[in-house]
N, C-alpha and C. Protein backbone atom coordinates (compact mmCIF):
# COMPACT_ATOMS: atom_id res chain seq x y z
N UNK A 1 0.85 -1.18 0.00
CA UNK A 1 0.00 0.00 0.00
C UNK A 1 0.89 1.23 0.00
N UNK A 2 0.52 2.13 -0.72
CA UNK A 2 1.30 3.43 -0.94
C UNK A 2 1.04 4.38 0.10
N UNK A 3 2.10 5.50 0.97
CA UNK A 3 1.86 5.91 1.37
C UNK A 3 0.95 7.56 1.09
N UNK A 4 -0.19 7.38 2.53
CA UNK A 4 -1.32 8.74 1.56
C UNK A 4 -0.07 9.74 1.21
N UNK A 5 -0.74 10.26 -0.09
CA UNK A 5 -0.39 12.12 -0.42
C UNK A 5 -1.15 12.74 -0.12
N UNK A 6 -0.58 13.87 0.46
CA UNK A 6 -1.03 14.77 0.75
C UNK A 6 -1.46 15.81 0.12
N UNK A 7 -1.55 15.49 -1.35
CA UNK A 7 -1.98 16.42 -2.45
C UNK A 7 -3.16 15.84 -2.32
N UNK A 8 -3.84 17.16 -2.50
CA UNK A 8 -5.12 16.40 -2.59
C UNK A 8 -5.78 15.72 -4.36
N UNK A 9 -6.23 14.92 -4.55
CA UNK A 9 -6.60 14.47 -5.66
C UNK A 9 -7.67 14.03 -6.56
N UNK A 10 -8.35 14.53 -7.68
CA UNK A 10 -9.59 14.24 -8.33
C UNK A 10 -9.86 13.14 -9.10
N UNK A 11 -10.73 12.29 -8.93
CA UNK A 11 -11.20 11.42 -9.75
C UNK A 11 -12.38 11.32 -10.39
N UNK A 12 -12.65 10.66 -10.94
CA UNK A 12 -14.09 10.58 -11.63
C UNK A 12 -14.44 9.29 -11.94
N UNK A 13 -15.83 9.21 -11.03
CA UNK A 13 -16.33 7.69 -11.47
C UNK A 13 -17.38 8.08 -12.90
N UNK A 14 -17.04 6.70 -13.79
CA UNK A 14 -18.27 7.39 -14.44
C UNK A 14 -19.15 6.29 -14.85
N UNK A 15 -20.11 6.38 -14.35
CA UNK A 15 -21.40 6.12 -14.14
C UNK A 15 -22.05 4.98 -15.62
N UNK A 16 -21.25 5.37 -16.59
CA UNK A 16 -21.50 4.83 -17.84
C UNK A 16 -20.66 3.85 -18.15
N UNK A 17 -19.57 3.39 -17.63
CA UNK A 17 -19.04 1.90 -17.66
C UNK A 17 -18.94 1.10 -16.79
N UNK A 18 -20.52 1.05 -16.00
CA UNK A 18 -20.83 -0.01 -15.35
C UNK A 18 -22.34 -0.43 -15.30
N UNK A 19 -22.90 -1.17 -14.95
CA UNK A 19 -24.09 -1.31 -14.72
C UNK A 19 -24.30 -2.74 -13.80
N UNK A 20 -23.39 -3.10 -12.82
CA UNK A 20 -23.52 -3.40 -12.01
C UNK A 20 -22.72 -3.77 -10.93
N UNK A 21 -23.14 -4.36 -9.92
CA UNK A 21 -22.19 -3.93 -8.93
C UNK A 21 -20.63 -4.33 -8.95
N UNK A 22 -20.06 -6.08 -10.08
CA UNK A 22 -18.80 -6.50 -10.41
C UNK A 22 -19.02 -5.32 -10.92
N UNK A 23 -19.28 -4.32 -12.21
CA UNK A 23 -18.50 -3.57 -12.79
C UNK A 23 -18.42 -2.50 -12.05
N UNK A 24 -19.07 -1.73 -11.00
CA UNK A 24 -18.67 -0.96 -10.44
C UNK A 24 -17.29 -0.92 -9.80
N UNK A 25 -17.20 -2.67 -9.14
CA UNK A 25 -15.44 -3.13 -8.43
C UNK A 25 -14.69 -2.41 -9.30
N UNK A 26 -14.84 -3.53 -10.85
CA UNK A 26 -13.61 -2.88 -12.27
C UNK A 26 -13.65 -1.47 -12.14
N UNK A 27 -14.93 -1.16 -12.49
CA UNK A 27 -14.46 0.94 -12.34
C UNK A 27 -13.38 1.14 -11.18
N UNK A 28 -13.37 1.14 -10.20
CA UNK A 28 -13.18 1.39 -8.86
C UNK A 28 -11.96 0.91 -8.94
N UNK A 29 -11.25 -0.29 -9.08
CA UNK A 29 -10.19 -1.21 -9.14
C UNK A 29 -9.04 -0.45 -10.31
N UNK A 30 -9.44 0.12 -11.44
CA UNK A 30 -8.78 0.94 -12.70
C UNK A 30 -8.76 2.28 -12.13
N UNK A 31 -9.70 3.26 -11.60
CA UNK A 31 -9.06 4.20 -10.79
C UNK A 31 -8.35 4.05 -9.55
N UNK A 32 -8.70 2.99 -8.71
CA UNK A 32 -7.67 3.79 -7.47
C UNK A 32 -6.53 2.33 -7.29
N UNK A 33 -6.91 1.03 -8.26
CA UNK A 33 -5.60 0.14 -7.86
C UNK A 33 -4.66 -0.12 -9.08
N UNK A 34 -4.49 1.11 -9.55
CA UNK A 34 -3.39 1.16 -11.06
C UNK A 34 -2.05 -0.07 -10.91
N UNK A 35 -1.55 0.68 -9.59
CA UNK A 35 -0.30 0.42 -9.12
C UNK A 35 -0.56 -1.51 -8.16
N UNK A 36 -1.80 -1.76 -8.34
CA UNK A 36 -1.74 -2.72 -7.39
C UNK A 36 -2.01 -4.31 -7.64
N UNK A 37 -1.36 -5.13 -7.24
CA UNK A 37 -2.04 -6.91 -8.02
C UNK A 37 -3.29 -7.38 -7.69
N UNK A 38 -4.43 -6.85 -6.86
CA UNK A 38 -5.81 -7.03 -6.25
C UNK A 38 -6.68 -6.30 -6.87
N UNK A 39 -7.85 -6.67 -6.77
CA UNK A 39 -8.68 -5.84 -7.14
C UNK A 39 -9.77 -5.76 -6.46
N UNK A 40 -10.50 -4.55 -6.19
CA UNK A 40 -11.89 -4.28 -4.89
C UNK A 40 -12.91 -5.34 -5.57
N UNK A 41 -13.40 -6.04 -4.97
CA UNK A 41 -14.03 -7.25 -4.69
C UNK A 41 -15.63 -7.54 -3.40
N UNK A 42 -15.43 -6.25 -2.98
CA UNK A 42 -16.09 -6.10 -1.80
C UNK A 42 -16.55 -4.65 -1.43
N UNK A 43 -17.84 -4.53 -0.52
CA UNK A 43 -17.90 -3.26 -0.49
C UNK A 43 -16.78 -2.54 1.14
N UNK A 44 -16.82 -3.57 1.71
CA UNK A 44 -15.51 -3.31 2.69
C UNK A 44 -14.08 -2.97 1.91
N UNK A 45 -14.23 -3.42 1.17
CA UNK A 45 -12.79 -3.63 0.60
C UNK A 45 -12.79 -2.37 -0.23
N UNK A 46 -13.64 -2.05 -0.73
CA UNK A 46 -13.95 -0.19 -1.55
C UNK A 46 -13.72 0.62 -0.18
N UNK A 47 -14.24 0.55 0.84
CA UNK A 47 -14.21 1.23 1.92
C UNK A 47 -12.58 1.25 2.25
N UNK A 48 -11.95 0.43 3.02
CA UNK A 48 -10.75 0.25 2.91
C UNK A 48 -9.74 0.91 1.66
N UNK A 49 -9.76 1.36 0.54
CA UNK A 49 -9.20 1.48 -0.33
C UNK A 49 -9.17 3.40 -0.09
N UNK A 50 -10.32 3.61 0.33
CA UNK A 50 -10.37 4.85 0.12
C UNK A 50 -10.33 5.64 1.60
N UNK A 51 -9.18 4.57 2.42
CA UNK A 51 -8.69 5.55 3.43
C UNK A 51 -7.52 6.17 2.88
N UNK A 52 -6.87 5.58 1.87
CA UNK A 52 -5.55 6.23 1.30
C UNK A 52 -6.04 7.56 0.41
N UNK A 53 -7.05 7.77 0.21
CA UNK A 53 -7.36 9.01 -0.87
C UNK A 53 -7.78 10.34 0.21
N UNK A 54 -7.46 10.95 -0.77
CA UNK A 54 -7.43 12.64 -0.28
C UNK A 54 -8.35 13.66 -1.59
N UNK A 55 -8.88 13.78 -1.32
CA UNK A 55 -9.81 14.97 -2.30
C UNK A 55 -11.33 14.46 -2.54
N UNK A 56 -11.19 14.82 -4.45
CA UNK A 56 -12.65 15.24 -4.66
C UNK A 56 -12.86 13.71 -5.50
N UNK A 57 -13.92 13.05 -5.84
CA UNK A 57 -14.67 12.14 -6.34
C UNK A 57 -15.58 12.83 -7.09
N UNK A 58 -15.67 12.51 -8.32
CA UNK A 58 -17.11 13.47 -9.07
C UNK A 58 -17.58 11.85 -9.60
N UNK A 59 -19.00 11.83 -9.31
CA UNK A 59 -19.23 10.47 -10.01
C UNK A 59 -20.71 11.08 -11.28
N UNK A 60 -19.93 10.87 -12.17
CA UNK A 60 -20.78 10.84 -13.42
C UNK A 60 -21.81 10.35 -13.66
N UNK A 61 -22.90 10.71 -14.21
CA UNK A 61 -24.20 9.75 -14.52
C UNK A 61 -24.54 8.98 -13.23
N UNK A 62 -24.95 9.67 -12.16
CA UNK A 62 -25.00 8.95 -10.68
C UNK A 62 -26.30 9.16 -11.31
N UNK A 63 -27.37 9.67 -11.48
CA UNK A 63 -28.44 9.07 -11.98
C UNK A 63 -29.25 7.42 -12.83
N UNK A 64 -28.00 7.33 -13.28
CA UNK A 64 -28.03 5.84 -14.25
C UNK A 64 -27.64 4.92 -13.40
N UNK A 65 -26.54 5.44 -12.08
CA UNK A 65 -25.94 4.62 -10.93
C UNK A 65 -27.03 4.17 -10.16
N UNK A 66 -27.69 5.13 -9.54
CA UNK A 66 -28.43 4.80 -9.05
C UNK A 66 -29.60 3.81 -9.12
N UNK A 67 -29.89 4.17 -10.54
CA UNK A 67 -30.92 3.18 -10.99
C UNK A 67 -30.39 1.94 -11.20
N UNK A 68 -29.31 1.50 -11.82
CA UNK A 68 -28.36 0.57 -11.53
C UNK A 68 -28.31 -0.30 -10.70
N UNK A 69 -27.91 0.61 -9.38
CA UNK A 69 -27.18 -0.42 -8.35
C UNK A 69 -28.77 0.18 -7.27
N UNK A 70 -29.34 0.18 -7.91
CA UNK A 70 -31.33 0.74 -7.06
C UNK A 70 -32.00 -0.99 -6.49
N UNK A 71 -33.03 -0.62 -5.92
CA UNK A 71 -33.71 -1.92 -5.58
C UNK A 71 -33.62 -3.31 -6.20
N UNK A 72 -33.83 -3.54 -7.34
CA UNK A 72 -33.67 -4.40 -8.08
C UNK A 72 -32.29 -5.57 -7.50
N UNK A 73 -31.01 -4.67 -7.85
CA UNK A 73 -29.89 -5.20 -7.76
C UNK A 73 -29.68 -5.42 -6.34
N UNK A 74 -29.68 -4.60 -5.46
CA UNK A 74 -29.81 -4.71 -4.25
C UNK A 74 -30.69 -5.90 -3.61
N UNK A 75 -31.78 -6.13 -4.12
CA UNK A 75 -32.69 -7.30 -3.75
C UNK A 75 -31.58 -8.45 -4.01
N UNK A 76 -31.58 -8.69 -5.31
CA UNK A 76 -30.87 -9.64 -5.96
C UNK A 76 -29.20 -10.13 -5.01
N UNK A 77 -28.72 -8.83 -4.87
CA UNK A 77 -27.40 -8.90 -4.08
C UNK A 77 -27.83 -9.72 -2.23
N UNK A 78 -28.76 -9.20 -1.61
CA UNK A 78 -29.09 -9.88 -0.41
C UNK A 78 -29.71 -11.51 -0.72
N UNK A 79 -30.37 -11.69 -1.48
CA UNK A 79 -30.79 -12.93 -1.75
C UNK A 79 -29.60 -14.21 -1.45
N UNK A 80 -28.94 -13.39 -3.11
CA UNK A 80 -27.53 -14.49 -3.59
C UNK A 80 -26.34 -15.00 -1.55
N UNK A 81 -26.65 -13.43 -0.75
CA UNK A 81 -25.99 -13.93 0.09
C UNK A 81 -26.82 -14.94 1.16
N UNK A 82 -28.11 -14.71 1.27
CA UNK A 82 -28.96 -15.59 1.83
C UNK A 82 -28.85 -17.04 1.47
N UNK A 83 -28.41 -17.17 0.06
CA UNK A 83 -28.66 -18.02 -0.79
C UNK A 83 -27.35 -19.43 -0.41
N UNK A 84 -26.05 -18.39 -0.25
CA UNK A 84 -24.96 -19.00 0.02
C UNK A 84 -24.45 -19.49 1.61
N UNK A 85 -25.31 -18.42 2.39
CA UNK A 85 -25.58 -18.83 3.76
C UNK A 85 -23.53 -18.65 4.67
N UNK A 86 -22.93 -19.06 5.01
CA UNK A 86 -21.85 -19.03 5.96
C UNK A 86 -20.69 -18.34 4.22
N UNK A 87 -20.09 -17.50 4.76
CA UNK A 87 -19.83 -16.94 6.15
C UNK A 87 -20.63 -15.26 6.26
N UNK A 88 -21.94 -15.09 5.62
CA UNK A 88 -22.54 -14.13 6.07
C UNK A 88 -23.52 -14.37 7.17
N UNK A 89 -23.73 -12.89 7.85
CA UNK A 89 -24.97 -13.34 8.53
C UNK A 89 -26.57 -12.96 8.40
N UNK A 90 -26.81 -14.38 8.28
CA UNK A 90 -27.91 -14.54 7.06
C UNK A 90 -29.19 -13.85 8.02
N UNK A 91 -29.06 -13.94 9.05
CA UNK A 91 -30.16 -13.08 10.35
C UNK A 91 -29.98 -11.72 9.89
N UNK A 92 -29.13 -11.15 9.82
CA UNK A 92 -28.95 -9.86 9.94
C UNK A 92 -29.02 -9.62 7.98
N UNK A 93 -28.88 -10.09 7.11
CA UNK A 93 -29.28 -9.85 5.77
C UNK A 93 -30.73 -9.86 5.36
N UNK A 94 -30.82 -10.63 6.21
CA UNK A 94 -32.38 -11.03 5.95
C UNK A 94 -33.33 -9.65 6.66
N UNK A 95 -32.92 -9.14 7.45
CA UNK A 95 -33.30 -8.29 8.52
C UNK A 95 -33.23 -6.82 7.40
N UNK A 96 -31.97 -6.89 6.61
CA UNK A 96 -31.42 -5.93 5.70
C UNK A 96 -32.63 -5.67 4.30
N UNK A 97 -32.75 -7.24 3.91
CA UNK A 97 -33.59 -7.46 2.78
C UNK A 97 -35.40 -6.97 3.10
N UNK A 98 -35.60 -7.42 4.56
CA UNK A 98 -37.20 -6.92 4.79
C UNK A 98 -37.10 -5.16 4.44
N UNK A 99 -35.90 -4.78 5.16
CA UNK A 99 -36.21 -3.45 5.34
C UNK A 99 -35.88 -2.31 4.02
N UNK A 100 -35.32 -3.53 2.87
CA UNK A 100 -35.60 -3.24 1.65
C UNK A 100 -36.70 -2.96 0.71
N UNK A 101 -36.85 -4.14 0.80
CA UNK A 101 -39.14 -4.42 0.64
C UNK A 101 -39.78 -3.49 1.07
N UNK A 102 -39.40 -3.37 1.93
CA UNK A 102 -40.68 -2.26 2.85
C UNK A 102 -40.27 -0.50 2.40
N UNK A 103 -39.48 -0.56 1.65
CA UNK A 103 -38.49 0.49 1.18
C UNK A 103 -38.08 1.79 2.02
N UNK A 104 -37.65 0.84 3.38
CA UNK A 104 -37.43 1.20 4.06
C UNK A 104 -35.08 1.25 4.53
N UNK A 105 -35.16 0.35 3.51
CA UNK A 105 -33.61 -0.13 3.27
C UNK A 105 -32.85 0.56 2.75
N UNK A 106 -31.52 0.80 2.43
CA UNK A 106 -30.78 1.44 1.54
C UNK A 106 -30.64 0.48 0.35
N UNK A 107 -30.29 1.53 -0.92
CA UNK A 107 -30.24 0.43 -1.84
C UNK A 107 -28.42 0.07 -1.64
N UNK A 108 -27.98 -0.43 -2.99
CA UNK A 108 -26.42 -0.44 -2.91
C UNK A 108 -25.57 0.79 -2.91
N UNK A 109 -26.42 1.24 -4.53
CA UNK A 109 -26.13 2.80 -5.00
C UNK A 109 -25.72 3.99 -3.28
N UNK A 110 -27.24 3.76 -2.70
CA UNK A 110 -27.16 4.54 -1.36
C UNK A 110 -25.67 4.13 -0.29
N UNK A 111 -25.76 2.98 -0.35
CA UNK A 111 -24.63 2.32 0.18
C UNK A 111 -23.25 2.93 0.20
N UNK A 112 -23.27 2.76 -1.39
CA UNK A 112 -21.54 3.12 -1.44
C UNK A 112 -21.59 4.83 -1.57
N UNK A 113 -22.62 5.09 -1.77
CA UNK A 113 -22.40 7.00 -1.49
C UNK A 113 -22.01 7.17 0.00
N UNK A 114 -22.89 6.13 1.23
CA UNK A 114 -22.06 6.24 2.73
C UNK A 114 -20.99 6.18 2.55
N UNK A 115 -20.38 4.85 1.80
CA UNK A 115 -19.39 4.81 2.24
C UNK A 115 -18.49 6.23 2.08
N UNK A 116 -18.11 6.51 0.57
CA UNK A 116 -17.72 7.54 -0.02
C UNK A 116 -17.77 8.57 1.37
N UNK A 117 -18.88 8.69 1.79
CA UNK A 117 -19.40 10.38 2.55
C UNK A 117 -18.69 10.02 4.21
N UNK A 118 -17.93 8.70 4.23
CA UNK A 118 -17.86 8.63 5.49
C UNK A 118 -16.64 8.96 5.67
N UNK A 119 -15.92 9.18 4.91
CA UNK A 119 -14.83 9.74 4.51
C UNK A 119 -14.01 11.26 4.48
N UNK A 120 -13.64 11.31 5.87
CA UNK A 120 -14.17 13.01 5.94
C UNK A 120 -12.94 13.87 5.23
N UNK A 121 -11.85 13.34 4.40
CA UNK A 121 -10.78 13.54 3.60
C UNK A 121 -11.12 13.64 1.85
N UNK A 122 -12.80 13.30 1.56
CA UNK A 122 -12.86 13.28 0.57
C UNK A 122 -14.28 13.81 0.28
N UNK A 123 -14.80 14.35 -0.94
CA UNK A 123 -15.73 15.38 -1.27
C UNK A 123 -16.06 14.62 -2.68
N UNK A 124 -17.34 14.19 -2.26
CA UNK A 124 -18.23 13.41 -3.07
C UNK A 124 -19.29 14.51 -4.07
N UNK A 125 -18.80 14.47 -5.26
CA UNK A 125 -20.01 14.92 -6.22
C UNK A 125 -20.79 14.01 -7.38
N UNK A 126 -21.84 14.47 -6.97
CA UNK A 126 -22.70 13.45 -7.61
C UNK A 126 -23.30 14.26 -9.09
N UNK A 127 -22.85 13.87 -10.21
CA UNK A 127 -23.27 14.68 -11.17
C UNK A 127 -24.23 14.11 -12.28
């Protein structure tokens, strides 16, 4: 892992070479792991990646993202882990998935904008 710069630095997700959540990883994996033999695989693992960054994020076509990585996929994504059972926890997904339904849940899209926003070194635009 490289050590952070302290420059601060701009990227751009864009919204139009992905349409789902593996291709969101690839987006994600070609901007921030140029230099690296892994690739983000996980939404922890996106989280993790972007303690080393410093600046601005502009994510492109977050409208198309959204709809994207929106209910649909999100359903689909809690299922498949329900589906596979250990080593998630299928109580607490399941708990995740009602409060989806009830559209009361976050979708994915919503998800990784937390993550992004939890990030108090970096400045999320959604364009």
């Amino acid at each position: 892992m490289e050590k952070e710069n302290s420059t601060p630095k701009m990227t751009v997700i864009n919204g139009r070479h992905f349409s789902d959540l593996e291709g969101f990883y690839e987006e994600i994996s070609r901007l921030f792991m140029k230099d690296e033999d892994w690739k983000v695989g996980t939404l922890d693992g996106f989280d993790d990646i972007l303690y080393g960054f410093q600046g601005e994020i502009t994510w492109k076509d977050a409208r198309k993202s959204r709809e994207d990585l929106g209910f649909d996929l999100t359903k689909e994504f809690y299922e498949n882990k329900i589906r596979q059972g250990k080593p998630f926890n299928v109580a607490l997904i399941r708990q995740k998935l009602d409060e989806l339904t009830a559209r009361k849940g976050q979708t994915l899209f919503e998800i990784v904008v937390e993550i992004i926003q939890s990030h108090q070194k970096i400045t999320l635009i959604l364009d």
